[in-house]
Protein backbone atom coordinates (compact mmCIF):
# COMPACT_ATOMS: atom_id res chain seq x y z
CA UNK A 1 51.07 -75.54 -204.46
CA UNK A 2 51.78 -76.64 -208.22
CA UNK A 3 53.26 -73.62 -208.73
CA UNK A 4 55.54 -73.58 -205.44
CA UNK A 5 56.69 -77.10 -206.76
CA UNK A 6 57.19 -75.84 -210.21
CA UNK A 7 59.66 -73.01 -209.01
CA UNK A 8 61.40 -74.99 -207.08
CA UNK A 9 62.29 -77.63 -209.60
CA UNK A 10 63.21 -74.50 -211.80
CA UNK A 11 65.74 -73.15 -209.15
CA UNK A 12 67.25 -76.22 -208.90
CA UNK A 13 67.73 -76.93 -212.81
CA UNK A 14 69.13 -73.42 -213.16
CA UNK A 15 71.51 -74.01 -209.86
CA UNK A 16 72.99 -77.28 -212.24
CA UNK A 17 73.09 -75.14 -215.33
CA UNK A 18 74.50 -72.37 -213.44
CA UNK A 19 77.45 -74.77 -212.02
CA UNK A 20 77.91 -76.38 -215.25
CA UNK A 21 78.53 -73.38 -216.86
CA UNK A 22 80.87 -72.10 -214.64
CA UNK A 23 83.18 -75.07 -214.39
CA UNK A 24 83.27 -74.94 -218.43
CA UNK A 25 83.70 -71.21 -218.62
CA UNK A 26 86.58 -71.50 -216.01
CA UNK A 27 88.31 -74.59 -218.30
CA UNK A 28 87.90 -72.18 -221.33
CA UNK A 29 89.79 -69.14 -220.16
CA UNK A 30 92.70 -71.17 -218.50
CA UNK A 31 95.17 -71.46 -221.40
CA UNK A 32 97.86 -73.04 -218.59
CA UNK A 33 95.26 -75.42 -217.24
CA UNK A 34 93.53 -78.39 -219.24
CA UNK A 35 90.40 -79.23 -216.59
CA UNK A 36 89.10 -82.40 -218.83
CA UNK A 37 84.85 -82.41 -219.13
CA UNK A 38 83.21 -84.39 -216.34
CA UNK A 39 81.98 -88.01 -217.51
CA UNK A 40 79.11 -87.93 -214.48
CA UNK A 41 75.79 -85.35 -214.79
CA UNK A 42 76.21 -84.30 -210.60
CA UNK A 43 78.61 -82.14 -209.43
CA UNK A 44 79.85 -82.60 -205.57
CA UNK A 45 80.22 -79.06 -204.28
CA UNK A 46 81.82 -78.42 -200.99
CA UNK A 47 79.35 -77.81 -197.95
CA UNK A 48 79.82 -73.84 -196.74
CA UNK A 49 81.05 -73.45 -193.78
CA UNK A 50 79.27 -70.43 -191.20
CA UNK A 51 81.39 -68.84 -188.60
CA UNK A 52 79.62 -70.67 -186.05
CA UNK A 53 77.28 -73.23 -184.62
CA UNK A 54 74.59 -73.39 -181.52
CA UNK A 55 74.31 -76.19 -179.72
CA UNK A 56 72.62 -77.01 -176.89
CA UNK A 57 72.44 -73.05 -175.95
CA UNK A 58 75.78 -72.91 -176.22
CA UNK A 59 77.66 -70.73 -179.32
CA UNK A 60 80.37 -72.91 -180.57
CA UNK A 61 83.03 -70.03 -182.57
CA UNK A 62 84.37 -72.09 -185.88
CA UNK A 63 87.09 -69.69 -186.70
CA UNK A 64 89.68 -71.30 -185.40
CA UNK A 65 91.16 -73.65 -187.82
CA UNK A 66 90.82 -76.97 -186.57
CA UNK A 67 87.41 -76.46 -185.31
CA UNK A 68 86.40 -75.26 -188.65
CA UNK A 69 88.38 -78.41 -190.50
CA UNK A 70 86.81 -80.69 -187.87
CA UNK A 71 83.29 -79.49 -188.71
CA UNK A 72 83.71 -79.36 -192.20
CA UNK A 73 84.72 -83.05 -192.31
CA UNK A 74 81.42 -83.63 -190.42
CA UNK A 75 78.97 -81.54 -192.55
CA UNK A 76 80.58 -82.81 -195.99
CA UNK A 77 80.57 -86.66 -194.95
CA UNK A 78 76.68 -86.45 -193.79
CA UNK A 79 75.55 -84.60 -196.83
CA UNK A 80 77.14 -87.08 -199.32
CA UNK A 81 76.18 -89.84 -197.01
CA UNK A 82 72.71 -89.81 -199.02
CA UNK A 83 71.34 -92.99 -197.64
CA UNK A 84 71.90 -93.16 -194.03
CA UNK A 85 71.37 -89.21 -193.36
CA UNK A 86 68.02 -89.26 -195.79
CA UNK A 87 66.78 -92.50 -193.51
CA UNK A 88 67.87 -91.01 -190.47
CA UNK A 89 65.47 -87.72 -191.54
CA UNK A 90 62.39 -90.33 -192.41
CA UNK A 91 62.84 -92.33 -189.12
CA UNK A 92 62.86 -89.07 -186.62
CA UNK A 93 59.50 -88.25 -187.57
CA UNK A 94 58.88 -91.60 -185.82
CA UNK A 95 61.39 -91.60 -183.05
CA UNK A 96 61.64 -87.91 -182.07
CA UNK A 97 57.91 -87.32 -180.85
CA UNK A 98 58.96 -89.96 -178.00
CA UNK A 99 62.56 -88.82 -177.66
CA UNK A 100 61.56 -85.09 -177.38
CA UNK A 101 59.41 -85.41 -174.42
CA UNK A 102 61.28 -87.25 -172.11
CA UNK A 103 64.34 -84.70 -172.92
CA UNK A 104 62.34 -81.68 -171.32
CA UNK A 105 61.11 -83.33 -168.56
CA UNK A 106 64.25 -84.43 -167.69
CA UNK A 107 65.75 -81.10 -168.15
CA UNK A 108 67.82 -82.06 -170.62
CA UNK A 109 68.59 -79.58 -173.84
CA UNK A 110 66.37 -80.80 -176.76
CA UNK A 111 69.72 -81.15 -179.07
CA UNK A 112 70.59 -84.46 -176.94
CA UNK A 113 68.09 -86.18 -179.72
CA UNK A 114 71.00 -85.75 -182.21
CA UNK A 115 73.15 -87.74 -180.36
CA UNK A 116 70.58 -90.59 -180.73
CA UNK A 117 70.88 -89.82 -184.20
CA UNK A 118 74.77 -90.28 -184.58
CA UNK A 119 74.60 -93.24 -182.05
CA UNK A 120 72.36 -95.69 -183.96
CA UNK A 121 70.68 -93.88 -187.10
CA UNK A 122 67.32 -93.98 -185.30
CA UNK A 123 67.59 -97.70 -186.04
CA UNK A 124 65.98 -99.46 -182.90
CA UNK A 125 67.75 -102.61 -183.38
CA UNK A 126 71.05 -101.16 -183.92
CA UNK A 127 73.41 -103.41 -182.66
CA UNK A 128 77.18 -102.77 -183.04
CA UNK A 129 80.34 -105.03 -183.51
CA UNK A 130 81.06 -103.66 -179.43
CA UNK A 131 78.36 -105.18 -178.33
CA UNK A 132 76.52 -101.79 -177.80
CA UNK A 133 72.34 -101.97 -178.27
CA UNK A 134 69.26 -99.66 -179.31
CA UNK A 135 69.06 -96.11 -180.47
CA UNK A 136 71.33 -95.08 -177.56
CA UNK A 137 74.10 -97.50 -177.81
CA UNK A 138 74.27 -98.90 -174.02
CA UNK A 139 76.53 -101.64 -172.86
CA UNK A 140 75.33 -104.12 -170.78
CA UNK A 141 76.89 -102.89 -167.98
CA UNK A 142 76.13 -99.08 -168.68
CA UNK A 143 72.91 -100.31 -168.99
CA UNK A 144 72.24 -101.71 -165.79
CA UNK A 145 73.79 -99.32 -163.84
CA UNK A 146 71.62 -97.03 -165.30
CA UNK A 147 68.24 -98.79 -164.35
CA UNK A 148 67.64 -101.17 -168.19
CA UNK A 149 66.73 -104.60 -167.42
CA UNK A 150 68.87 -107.36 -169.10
CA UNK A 151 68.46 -110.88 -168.86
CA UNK A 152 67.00 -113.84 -170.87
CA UNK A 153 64.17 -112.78 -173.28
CA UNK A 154 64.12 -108.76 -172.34
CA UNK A 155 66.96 -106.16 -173.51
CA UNK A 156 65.56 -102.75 -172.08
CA UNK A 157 68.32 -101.22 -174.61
CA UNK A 158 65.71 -101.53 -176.71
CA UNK A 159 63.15 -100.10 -175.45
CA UNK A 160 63.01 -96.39 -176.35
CA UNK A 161 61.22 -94.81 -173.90
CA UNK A 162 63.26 -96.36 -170.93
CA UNK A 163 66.47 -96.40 -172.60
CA UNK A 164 65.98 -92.29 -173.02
CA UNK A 165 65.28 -92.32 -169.64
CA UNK A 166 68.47 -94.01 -169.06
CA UNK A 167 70.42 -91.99 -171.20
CA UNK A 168 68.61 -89.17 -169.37
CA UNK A 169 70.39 -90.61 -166.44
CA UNK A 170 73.86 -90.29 -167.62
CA UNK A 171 73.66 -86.52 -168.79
CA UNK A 172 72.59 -85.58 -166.14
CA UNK A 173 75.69 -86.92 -163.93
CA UNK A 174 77.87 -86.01 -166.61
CA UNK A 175 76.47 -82.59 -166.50
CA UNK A 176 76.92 -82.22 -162.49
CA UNK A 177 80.59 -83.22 -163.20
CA UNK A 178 81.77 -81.08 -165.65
CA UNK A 179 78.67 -77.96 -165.66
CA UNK A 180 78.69 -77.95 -169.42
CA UNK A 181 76.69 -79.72 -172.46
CA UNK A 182 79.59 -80.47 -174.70
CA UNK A 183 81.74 -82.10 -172.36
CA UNK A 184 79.19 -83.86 -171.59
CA UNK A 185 78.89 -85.15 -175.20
CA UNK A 186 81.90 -85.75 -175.71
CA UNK A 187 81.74 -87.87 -172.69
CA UNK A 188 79.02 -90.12 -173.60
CA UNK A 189 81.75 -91.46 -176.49
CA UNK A 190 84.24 -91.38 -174.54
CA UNK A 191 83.08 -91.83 -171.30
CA UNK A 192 83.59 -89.69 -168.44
CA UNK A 193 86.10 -91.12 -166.85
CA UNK A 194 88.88 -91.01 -170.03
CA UNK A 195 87.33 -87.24 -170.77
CA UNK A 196 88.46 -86.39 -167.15
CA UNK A 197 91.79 -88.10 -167.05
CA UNK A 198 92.37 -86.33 -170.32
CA UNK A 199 91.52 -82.94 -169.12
CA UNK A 200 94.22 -83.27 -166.23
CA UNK A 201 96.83 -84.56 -168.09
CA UNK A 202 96.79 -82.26 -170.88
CA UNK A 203 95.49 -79.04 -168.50
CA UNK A 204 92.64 -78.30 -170.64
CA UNK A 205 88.67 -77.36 -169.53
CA UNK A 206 87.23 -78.54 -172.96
CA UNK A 207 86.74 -81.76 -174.74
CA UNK A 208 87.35 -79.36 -177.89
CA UNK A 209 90.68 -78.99 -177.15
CA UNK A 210 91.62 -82.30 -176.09
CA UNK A 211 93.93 -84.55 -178.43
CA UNK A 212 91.17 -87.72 -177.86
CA UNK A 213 91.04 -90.95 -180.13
CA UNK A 214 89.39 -90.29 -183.41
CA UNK A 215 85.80 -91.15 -183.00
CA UNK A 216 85.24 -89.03 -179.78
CA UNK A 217 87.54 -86.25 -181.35
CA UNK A 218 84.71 -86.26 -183.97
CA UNK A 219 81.67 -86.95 -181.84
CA UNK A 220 80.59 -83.28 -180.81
CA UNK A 221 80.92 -82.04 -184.54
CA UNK A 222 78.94 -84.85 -185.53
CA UNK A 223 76.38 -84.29 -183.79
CA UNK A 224 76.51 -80.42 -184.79
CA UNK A 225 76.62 -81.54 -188.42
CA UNK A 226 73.67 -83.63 -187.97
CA UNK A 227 71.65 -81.18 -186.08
CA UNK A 228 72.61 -78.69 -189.34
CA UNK A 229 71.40 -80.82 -191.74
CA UNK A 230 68.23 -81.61 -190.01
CA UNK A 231 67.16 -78.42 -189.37
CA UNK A 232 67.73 -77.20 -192.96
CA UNK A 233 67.87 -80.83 -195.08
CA UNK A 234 66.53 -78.51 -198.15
CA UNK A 235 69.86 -76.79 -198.53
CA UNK A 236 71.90 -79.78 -198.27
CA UNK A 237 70.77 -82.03 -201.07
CA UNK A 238 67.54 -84.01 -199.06
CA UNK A 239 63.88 -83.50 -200.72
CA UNK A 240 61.42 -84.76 -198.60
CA UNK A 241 57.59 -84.80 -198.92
CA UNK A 242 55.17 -86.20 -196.50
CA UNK A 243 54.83 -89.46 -197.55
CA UNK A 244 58.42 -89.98 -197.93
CA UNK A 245 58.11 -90.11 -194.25
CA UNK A 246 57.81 -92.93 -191.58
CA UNK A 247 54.55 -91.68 -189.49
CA UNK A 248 54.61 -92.00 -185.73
CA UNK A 249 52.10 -95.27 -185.00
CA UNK A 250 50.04 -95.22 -181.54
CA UNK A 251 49.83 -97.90 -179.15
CA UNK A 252 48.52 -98.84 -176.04
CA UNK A 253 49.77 -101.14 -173.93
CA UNK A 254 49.00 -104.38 -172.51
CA UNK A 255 49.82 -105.30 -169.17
CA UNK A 256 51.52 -108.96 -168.08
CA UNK A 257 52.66 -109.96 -164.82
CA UNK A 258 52.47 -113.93 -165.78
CA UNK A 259 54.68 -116.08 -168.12
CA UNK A 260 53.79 -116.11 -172.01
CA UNK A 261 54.58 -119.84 -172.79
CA UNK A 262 54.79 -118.38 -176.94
CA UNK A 263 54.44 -114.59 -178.06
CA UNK A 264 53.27 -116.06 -181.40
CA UNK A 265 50.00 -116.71 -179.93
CA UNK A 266 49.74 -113.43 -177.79
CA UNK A 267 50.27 -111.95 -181.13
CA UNK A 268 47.27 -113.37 -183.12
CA UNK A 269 45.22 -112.94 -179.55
CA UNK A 270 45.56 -109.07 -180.64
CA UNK A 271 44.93 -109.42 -184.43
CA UNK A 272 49.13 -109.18 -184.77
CA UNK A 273 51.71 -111.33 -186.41
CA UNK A 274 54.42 -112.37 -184.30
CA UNK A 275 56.67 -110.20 -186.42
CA UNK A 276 54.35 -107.55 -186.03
CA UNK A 277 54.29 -107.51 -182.03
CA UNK A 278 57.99 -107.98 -182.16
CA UNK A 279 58.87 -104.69 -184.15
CA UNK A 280 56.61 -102.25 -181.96
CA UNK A 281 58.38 -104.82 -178.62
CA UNK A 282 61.73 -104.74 -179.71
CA UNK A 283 63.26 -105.19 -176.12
CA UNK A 284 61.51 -108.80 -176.28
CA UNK A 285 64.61 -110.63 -177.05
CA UNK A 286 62.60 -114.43 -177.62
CA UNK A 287 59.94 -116.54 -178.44
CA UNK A 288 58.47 -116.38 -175.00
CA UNK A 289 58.05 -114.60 -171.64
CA UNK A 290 59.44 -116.11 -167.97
CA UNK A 291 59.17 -114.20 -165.29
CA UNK A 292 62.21 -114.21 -163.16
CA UNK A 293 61.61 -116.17 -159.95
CA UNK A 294 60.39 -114.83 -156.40
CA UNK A 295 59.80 -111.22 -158.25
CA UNK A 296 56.59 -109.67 -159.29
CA UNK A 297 56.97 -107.57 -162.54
CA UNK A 298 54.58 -106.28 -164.66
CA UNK A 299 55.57 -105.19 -168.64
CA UNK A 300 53.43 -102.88 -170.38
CA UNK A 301 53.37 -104.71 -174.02
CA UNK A 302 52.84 -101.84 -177.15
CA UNK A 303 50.08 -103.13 -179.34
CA UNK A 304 49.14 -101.15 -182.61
CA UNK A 305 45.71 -101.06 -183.93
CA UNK A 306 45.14 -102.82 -187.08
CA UNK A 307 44.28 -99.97 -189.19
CA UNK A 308 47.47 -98.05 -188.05
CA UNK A 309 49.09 -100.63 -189.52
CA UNK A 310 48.58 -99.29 -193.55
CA UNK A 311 49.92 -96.44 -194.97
CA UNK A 312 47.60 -93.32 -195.24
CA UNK A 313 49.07 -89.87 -196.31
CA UNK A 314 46.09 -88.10 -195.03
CA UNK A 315 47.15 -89.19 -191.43
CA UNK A 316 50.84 -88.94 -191.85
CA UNK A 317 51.51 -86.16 -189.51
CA UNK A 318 54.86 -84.29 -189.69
CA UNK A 319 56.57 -83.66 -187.05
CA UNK A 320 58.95 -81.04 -188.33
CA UNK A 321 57.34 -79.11 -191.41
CA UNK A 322 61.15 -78.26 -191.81
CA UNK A 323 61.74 -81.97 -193.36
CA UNK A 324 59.42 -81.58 -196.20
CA UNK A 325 58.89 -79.22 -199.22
CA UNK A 326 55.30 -79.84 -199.45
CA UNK A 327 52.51 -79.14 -196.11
């Protein structure tokens, strides 16, 4: 393993040497050019580009100029994006092992995680300056008419398990409406009904060929970027061991049906602080619990074990051995 390690850290000091020498040698044997010595020790080398991209089952051809431009902004902005991609990889091991799941039984393509990815960072109390909520982004209204609970002191966007199966939802009516994946991405920026007034008005069958507003124009390549990087973070710049990532933590769940006058005290009830229960119950939204009147509900509250609480390597599993450079 030493060894492995050791050859590695050799390939890439001789990949920086390599580069460094070939940027001087280049300045050297230009007598027309004058390329002045960098005054930083990293070099930013442009992302390669392949000839094309799967996603979701489907072959996506990059030859054509603006699809290759459009995924090279992608690929280049979420490599040199070092924080929020390299958080993004740590986080999945957390979030994908419930995301995954509820994709195939759904029927949905396993790639859909990736959206989740470009929607919120894997950041379960993502909340952005449109109001939108949770990994998947909903708006309120989104959200209800896809089944999420809303109202004083519970936020199903935040739940991840139901707000997949939300999201789960919406493919899968997007999908009936336009019998492809991508549209369908492309959709879940845009929404479907702008994607479909923008097909007929421009006479076009693909969201890749519609001229769209910038941020759904960029959406599906996004997501293809992201997918790229994850599945090979190695050759883009990210070294990841196993501790370096965030380990799934089990649960089980607590049923209530009757108000909780102060979750502070549920909390310590179950050897929690009230921070504690709050970050594995994100879609509690305050201090206490009221049940809405003349309904009976039940929520299932997550509750960690104590021990799961501390950080062991030996029980960090890894969810994609593709993340890290050590097993």
């Amino acid at each position: 393993m030493q060894q492995t390690k050791n050859a590695f850290r050799m390939m890439l000091i001789t990949g920086i040497i390599l580069l460094f020498t070939a940027f001087l040698s280049g300045s050297r044997d230009s007598e027309e050019t004058t390329v002045p010595q960098p005054v930083v020790s990293s070099f930013t080398v442009s992302v390669p580009i392949p000839p094309e991209i799967t996603l979701c089952n489907e072959t996506i051809d990059l030859q054509r100029l603006d699809m290759r431009e459009r995924f090279d902004r992608e690929i280049n902005s979420l490599t040199y994006l070092h924080a929020s991609t390299l958080l993004s990889i740590k986080r999945a091991n957390r979030f994908f092992p419930l995301i995954e799941p509820i994709l195939k039984r759904n029927g949905i393509p396993d790639d859909f995680k990736y959206l989740c990815v470009i929607e919120s960072q894997l950041d379960p109390r993502a909340y952005s300056p449109s109001k939108a909520a949770g990994l998947w982004q909903f708006l309120e209204s989104t959200a209800r008419t896809y089944g999420l609970e809303i109202r004083d002191g519970v936020d199903e966007r935040y739940h991840t398990e139901k707000a997949t199966e939300a999201a789960c939802l919406y493919f899968k009516e997007a999908y009936g409406r336009y019998g492809n994946w991508i549209n369908t991405i492309a959709s879940y920026n845009g929404g479907m009904s702008r994607i479909s007034s923008e097909m007929q008005k421009q006479q076009e069958a693909s969201a890749f060929d519609l001229l769209l507003v910038s941020e759904t124009s960029r959406y599906v390549f996004r997501m293809m970027a992201v997918k790229e990087i994850f599945e090979h973070p190695q050759e883009y710049g990210f070294i990841l061991k196993r501790e370096h990532l965030y380990p799934p933590v089990p649960v089980h769940t607590v049923e209530v049906s009757t108000d909780i006058p102060d979750w502070a005290t549920f909390a310590k009830e179950h050897e929690l602080s009230y921070m504690q229960l709050k970050e594995y119950n994100v879609w509690l939204r305050d201090t206490k619990l009221v049940m809405p009147a003349g309904e009976k509900k039940t929520y299932r509250i997550a509750i960690p074990k104590k021990e799961d609480l501390y950080f062991n390597k030996k029980r960090n599993k890894v969810h994609n051995k593709a993340w890290i450079v050590d097993n």
